[in-house]
PDB file of N, CA and C in Angstrom:
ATOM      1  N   UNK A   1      24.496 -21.266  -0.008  1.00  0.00           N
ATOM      2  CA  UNK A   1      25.477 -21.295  -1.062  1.00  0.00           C
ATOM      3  C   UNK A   1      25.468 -19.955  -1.790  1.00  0.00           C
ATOM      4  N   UNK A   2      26.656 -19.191  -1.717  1.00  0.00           N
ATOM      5  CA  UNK A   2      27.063 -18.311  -2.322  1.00  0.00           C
ATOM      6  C   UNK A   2      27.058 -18.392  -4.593  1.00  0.00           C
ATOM      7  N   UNK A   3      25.732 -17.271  -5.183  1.00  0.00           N
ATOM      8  CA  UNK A   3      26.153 -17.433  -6.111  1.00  0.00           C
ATOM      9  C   UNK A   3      27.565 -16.582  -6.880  1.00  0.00           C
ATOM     10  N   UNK A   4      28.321 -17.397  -7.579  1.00  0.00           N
ATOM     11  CA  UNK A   4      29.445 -16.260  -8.229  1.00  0.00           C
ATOM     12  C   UNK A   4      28.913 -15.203  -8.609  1.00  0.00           C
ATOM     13  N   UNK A   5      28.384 -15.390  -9.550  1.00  0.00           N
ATOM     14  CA  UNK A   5      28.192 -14.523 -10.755  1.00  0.00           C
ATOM     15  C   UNK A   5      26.621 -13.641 -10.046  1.00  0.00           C
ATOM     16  N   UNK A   6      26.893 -12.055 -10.150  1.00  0.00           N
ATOM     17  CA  UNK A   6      25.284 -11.299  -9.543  1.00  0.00           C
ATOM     18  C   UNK A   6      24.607 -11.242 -10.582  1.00  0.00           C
ATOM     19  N   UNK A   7      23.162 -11.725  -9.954  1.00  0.00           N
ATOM     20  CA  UNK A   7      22.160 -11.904 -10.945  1.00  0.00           C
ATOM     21  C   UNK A   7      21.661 -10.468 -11.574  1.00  0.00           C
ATOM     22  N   UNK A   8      21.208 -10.336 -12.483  1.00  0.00           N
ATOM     23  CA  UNK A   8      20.475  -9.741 -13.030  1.00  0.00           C
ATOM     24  C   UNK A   8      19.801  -8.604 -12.105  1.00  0.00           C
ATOM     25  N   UNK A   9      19.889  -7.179 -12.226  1.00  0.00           N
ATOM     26  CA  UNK A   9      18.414  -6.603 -11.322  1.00  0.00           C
ATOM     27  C   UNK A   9      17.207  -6.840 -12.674  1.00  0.00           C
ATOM     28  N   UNK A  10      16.112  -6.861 -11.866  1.00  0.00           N
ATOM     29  CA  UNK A  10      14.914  -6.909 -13.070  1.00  0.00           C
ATOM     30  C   UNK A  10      14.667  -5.953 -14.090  1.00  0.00           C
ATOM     31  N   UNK A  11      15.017  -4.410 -13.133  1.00  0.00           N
ATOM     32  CA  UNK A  11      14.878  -3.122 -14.097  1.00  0.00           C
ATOM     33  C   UNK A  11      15.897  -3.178 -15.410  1.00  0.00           C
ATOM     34  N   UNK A  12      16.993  -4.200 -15.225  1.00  0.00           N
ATOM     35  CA  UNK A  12      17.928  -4.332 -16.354  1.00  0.00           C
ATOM     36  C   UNK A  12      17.231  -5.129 -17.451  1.00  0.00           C
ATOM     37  N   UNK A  13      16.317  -6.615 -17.029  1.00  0.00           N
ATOM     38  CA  UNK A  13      15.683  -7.359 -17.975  1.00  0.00           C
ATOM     39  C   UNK A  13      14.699  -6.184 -18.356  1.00  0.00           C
ATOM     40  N   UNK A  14      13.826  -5.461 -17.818  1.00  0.00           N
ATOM     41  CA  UNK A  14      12.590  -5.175 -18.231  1.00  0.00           C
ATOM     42  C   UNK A  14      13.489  -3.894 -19.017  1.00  0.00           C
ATOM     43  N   UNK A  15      14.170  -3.261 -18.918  1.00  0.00           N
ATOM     44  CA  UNK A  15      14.817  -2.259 -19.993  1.00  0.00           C
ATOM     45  C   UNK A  15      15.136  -3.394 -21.146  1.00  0.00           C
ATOM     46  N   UNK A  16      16.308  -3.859 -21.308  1.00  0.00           N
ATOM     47  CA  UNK A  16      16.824  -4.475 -22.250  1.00  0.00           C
ATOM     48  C   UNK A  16      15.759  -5.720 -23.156  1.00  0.00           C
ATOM     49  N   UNK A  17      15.014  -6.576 -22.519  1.00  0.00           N
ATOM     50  CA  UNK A  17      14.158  -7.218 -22.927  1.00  0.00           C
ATOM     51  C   UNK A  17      13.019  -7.122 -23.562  1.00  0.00           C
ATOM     52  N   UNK A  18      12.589  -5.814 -22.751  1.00  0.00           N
ATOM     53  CA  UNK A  18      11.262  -5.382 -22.847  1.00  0.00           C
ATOM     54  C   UNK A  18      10.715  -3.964 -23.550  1.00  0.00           C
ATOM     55  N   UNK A  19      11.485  -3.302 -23.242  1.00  0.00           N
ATOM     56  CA  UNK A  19      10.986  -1.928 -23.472  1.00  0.00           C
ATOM     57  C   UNK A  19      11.721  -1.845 -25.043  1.00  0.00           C
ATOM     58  N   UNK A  20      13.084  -2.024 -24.706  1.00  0.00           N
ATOM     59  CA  UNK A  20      14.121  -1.587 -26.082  1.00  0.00           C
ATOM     60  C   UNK A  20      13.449  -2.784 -27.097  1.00  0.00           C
ATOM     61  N   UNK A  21      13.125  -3.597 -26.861  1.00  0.00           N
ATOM     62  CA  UNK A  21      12.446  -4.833 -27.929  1.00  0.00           C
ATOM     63  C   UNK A  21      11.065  -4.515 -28.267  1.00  0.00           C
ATOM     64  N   UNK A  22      10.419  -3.541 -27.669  1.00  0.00           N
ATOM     65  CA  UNK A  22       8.995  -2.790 -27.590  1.00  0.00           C
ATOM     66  C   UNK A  22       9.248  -1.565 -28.791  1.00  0.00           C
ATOM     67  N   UNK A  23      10.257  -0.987 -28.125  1.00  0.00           N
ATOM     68  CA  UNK A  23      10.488   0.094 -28.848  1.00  0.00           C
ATOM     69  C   UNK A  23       9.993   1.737 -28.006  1.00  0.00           C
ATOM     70  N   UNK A  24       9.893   1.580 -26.772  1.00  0.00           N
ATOM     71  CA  UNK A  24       9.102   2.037 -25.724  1.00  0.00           C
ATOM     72  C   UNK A  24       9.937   3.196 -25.217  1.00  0.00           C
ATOM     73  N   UNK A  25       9.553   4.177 -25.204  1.00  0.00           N
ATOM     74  CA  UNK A  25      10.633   5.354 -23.969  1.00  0.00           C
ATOM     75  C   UNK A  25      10.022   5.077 -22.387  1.00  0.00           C
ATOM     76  N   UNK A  26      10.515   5.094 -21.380  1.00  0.00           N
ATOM     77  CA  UNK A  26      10.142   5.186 -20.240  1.00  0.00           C
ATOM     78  C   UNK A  26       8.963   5.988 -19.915  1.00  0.00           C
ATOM     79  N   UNK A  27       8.772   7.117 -20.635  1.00  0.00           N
ATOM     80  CA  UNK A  27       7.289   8.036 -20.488  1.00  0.00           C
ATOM     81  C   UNK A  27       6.388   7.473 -20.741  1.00  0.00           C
ATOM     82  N   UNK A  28       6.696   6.767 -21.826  1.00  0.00           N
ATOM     83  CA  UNK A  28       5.487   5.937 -22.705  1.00  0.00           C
ATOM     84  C   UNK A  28       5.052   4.666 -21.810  1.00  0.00           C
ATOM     85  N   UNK A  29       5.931   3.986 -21.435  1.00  0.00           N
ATOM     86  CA  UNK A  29       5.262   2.706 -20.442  1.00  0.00           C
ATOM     87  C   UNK A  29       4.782   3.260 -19.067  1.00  0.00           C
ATOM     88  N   UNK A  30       5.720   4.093 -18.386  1.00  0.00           N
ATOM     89  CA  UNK A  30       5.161   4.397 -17.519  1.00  0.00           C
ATOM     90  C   UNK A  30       3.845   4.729 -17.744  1.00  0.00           C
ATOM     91  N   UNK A  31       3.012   5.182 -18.659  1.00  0.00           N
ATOM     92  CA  UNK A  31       1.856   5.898 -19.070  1.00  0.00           C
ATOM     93  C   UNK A  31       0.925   4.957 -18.757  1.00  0.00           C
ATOM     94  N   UNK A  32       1.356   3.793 -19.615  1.00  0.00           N
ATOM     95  CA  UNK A  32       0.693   2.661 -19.812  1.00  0.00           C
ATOM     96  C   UNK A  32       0.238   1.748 -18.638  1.00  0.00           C
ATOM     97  N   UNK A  33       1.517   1.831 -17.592  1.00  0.00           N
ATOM     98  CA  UNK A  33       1.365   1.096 -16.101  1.00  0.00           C
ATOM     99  C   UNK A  33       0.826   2.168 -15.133  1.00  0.00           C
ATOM    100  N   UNK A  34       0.233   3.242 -15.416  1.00  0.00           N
ATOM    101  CA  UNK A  34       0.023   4.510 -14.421  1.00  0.00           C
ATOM    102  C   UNK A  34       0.651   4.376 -13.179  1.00  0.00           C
ATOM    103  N   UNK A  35       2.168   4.776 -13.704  1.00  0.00           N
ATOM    104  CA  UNK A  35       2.985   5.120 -12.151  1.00  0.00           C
ATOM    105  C   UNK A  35       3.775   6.363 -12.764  1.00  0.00           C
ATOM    106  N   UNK A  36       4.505   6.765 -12.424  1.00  0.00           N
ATOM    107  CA  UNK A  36       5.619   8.236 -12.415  1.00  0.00           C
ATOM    108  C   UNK A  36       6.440   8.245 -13.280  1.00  0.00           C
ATOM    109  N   UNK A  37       6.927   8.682 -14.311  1.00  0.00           N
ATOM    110  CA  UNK A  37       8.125   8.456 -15.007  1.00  0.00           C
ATOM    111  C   UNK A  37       8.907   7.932 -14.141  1.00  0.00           C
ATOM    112  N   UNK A  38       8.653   9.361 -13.048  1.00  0.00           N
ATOM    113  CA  UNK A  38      10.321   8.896 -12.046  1.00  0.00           C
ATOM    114  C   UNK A  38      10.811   7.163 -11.699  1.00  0.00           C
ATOM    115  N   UNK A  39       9.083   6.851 -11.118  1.00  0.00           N
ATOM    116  CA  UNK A  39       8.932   5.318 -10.432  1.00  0.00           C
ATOM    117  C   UNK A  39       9.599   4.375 -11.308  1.00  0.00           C
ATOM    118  N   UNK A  40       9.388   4.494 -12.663  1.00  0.00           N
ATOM    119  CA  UNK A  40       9.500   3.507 -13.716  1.00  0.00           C
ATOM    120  C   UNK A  40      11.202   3.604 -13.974  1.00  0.00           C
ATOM    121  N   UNK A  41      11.312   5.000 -14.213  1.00  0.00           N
ATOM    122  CA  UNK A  41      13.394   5.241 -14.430  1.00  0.00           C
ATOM    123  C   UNK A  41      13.864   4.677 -13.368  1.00  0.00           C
ATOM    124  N   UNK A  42      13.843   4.773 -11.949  1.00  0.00           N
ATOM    125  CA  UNK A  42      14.151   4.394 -11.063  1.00  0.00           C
ATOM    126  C   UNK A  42      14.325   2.632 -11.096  1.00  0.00           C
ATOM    127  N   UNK A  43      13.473   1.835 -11.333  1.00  0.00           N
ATOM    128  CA  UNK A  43      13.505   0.573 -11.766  1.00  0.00           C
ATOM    129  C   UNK A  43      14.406   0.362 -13.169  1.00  0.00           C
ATOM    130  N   UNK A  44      14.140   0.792 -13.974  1.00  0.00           N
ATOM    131  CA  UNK A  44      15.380   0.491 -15.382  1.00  0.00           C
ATOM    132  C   UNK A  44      16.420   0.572 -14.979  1.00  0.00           C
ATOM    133  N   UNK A  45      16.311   2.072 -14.225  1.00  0.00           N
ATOM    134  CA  UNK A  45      18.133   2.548 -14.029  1.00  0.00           C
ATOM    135  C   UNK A  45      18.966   1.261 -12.803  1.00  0.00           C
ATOM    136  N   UNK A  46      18.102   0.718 -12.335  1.00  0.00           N
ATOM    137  CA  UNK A  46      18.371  -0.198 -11.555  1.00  0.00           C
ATOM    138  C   UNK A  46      18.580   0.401  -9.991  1.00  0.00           C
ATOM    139  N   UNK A  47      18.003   1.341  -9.882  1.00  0.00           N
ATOM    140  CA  UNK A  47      18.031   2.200  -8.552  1.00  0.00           C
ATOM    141  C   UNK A  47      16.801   1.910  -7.905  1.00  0.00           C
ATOM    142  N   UNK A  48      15.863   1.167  -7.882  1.00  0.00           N
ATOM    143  CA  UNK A  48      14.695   0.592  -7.082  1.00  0.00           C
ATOM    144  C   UNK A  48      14.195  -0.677  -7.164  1.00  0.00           C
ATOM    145  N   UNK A  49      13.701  -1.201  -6.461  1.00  0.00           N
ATOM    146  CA  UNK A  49      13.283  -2.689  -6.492  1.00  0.00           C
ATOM    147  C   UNK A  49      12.118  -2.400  -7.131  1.00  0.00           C
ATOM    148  N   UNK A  50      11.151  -3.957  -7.768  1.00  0.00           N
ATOM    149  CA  UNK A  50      10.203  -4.315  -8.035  1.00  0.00           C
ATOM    150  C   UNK A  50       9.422  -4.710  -7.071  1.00  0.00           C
ATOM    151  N   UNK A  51       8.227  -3.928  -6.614  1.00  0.00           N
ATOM    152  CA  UNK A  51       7.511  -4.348  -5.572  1.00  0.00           C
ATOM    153  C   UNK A  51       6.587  -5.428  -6.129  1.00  0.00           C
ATOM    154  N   UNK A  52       5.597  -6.199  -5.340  1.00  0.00           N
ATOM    155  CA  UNK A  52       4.855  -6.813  -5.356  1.00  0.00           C
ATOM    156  C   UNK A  52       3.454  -6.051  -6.808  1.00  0.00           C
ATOM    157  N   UNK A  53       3.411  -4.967  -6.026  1.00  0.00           N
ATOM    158  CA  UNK A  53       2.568  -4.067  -6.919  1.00  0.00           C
ATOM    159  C   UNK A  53       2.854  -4.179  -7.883  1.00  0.00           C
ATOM    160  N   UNK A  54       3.915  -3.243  -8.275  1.00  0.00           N
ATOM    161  CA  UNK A  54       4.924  -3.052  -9.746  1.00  0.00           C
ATOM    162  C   UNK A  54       5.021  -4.281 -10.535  1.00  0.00           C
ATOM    163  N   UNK A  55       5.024  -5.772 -10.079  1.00  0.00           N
ATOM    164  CA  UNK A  55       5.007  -6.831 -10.645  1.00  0.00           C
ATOM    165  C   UNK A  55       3.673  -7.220 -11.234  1.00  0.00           C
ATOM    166  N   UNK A  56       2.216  -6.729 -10.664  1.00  0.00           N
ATOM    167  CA  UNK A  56       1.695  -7.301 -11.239  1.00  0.00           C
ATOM    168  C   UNK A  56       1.203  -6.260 -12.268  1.00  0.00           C
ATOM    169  N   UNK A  57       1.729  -4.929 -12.475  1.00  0.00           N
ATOM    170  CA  UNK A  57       1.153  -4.156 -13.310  1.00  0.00           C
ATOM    171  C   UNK A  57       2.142  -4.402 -14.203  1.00  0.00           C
ATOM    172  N   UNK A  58       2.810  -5.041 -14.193  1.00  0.00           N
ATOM    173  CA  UNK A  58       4.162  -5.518 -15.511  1.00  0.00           C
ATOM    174  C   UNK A  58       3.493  -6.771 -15.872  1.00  0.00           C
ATOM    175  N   UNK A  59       2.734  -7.475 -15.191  1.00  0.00           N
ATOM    176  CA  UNK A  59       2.476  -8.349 -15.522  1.00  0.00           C
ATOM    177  C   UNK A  59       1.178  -8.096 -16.905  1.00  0.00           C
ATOM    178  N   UNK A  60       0.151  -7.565 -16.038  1.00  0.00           N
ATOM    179  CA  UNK A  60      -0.849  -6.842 -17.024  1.00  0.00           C
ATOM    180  C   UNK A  60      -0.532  -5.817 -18.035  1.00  0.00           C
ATOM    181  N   UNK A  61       0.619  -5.055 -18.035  1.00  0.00           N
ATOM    182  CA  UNK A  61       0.629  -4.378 -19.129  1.00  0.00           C
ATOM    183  C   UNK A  61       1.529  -5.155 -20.165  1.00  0.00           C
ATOM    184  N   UNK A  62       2.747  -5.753 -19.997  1.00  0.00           N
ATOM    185  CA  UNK A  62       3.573  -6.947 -21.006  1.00  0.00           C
ATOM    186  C   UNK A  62       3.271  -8.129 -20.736  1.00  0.00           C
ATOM    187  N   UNK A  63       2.279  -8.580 -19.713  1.00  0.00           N
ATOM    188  CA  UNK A  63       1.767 -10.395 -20.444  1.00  0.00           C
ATOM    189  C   UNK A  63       3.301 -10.887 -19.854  1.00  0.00           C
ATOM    190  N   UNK A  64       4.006 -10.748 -18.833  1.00  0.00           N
ATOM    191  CA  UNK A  64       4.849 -11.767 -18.048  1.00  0.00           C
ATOM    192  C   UNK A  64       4.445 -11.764 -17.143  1.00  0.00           C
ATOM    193  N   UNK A  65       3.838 -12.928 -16.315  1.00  0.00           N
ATOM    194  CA  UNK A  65       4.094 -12.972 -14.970  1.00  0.00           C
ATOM    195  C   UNK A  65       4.500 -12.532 -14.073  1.00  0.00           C
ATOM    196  N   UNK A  66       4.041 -12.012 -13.057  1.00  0.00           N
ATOM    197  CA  UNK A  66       4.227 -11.393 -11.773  1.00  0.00           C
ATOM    198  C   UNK A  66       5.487 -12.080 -11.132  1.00  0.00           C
ATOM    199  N   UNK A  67       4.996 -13.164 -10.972  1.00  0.00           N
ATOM    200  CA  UNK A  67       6.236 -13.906  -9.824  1.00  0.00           C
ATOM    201  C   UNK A  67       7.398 -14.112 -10.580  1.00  0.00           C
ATOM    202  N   UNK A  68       7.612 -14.135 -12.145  1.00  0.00           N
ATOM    203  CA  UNK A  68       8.612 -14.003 -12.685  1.00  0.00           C
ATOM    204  C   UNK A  68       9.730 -12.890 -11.826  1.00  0.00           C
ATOM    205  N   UNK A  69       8.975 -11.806 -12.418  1.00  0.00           N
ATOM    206  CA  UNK A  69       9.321 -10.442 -11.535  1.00  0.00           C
ATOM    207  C   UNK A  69       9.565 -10.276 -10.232  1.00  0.00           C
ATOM    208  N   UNK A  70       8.970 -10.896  -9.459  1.00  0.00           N
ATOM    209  CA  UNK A  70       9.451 -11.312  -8.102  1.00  0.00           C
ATOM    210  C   UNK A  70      10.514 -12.241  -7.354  1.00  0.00           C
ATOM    211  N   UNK A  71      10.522 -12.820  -8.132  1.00  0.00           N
ATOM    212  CA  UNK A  71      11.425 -14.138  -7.959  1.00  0.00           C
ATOM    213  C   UNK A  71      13.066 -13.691  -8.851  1.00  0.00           C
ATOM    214  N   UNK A  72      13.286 -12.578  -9.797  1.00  0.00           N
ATOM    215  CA  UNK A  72      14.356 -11.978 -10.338  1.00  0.00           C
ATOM    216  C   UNK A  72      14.733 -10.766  -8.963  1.00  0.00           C
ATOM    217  N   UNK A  73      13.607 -10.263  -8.559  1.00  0.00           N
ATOM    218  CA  UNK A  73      13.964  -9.397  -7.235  1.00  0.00           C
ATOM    219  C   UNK A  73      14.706  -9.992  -6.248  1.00  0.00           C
ATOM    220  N   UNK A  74      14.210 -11.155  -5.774  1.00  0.00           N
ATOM    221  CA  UNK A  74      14.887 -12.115  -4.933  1.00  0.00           C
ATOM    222  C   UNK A  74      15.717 -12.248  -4.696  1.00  0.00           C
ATOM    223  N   UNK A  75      16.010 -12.713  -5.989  1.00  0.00           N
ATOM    224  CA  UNK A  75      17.454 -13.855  -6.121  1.00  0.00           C
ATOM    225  C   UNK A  75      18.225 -12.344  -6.068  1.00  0.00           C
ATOM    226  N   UNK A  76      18.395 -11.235  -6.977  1.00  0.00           N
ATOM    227  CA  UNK A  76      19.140  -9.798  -6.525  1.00  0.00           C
ATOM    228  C   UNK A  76      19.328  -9.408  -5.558  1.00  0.00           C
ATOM    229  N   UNK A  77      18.281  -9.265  -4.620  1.00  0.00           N
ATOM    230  CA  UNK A  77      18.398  -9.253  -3.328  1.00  0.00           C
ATOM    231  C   UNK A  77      19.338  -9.644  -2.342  1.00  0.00           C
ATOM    232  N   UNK A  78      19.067 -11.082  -2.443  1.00  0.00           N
ATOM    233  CA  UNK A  78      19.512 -12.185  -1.707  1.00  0.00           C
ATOM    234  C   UNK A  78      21.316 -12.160  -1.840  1.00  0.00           C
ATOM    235  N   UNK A  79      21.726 -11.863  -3.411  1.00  0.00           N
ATOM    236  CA  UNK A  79      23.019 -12.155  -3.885  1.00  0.00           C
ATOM    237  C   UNK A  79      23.451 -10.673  -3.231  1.00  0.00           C
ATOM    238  N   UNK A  80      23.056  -9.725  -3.213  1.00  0.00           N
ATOM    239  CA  UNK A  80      23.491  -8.392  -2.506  1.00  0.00           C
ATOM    240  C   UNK A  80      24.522  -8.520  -1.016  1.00  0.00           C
ATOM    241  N   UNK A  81      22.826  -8.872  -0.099  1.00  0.00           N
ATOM    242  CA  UNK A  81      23.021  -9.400   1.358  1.00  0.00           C
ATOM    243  C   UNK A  81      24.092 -10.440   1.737  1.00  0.00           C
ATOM    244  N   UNK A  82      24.167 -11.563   0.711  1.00  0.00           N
ATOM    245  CA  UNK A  82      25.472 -12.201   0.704  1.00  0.00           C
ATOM    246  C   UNK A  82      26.696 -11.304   0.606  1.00  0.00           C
ATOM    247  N   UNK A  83      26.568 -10.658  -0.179  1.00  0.00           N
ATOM    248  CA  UNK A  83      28.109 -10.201  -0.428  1.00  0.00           C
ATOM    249  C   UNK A  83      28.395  -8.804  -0.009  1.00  0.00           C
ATOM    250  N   UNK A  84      27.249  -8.428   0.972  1.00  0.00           N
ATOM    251  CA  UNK A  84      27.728  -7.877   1.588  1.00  0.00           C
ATOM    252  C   UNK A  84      28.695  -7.502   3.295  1.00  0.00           C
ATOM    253  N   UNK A  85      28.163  -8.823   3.539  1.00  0.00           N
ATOM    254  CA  UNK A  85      29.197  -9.181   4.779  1.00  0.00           C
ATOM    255  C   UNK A  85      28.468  -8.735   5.573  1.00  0.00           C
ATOM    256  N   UNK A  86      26.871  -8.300   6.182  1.00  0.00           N
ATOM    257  CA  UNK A  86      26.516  -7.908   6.983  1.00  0.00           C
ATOM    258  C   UNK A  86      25.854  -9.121   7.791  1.00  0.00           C
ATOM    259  N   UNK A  87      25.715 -10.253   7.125  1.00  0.00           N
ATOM    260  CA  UNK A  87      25.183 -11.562   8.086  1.00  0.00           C
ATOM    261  C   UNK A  87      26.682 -12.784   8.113  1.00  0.00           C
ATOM    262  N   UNK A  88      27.287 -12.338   7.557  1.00  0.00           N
ATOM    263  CA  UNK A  88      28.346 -13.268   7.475  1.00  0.00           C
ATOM    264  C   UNK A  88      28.722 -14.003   8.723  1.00  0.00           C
ATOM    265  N   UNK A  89      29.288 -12.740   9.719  1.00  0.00           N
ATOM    266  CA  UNK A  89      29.177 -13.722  11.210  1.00  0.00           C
ATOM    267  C   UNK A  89      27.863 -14.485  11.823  1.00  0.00           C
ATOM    268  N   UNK A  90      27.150 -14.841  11.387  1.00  0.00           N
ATOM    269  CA  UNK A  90      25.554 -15.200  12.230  1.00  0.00           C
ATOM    270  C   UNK A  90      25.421 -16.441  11.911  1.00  0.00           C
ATOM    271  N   UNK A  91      25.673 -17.175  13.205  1.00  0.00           N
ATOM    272  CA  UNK A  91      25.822 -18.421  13.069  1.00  0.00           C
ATOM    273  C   UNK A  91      24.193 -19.291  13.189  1.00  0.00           C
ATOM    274  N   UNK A  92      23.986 -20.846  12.968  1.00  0.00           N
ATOM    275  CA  UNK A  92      22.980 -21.303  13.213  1.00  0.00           C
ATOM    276  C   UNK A  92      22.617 -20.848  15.048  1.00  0.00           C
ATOM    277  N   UNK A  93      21.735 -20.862  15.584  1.00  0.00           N
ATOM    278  CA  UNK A  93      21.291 -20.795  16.995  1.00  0.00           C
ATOM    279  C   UNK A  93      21.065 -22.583  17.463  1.00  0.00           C
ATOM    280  N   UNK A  94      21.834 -22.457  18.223  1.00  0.00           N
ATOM    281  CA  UNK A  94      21.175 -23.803  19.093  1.00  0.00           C
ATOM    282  C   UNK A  94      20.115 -24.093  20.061  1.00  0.00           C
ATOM    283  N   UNK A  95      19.703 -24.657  20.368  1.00  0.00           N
ATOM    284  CA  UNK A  95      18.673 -24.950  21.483  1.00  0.00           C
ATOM    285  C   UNK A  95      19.030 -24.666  22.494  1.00  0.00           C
ATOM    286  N   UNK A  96      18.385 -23.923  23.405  1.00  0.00           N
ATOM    287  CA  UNK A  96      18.913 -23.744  25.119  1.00  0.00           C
ATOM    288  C   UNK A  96      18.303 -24.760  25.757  1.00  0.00           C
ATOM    289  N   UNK A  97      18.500 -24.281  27.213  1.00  0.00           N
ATOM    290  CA  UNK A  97      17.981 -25.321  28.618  1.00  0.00           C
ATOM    291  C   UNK A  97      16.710 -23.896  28.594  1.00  0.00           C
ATOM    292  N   UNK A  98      15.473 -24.710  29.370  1.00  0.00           N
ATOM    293  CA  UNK A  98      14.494 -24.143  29.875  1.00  0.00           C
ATOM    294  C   UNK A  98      14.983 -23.457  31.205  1.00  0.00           C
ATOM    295  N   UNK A  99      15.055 -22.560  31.445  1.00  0.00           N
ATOM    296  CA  UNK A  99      15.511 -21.236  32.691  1.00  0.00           C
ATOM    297  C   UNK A  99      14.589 -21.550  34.151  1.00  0.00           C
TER     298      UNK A  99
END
């Protein structure tokens, strides 16, 4: 099932939710999660996914859950690949005869 509406990327919650409600510049958290400015802009700006990694050092540095973070990747993901028409023709597979 196709959702309407595209979910959320995470780098949008963790900007808007998190950082701007923190009061945080991107230098400054990145600091805090020891990854790259770049790594961290790249996720806000919504130009990179949340890895597995990246989730749990969000997890330990703001106290949310990892799989939160993972499970917002997902569902982004997932709503992408839908709409992008690249599995659209791919039907279920049926069972063959043994050869």
């Amino acid at each position: 099932m196709k959702r309407a509406m595209k979910p959320s990327h995470p780098g949008a919650i963790l900007r808007e939710d998190i950082l701007k409600e923190m009061n945080l510049t991107i230098t400054k958290a990145a600091e805090g999660l020891e990854v790259s400015r770049k790594t961290l802009s790249e996720i806000v700006n919504e130009n990179a996914a949340i890895t597995a990694e990246m989730a749990l050092r969000l997890e330990k540095g703001f106290g949310v859950d990892a799989q939160f973070w993972l499970s917002l990747q997902a569902k982004y993901d997932l709503w992408k690949v839908q709409h992008s028409g690249k599995v659209a023709h791919i039907h279920r597979i049926k069972p063959g005869r043994a050869v």
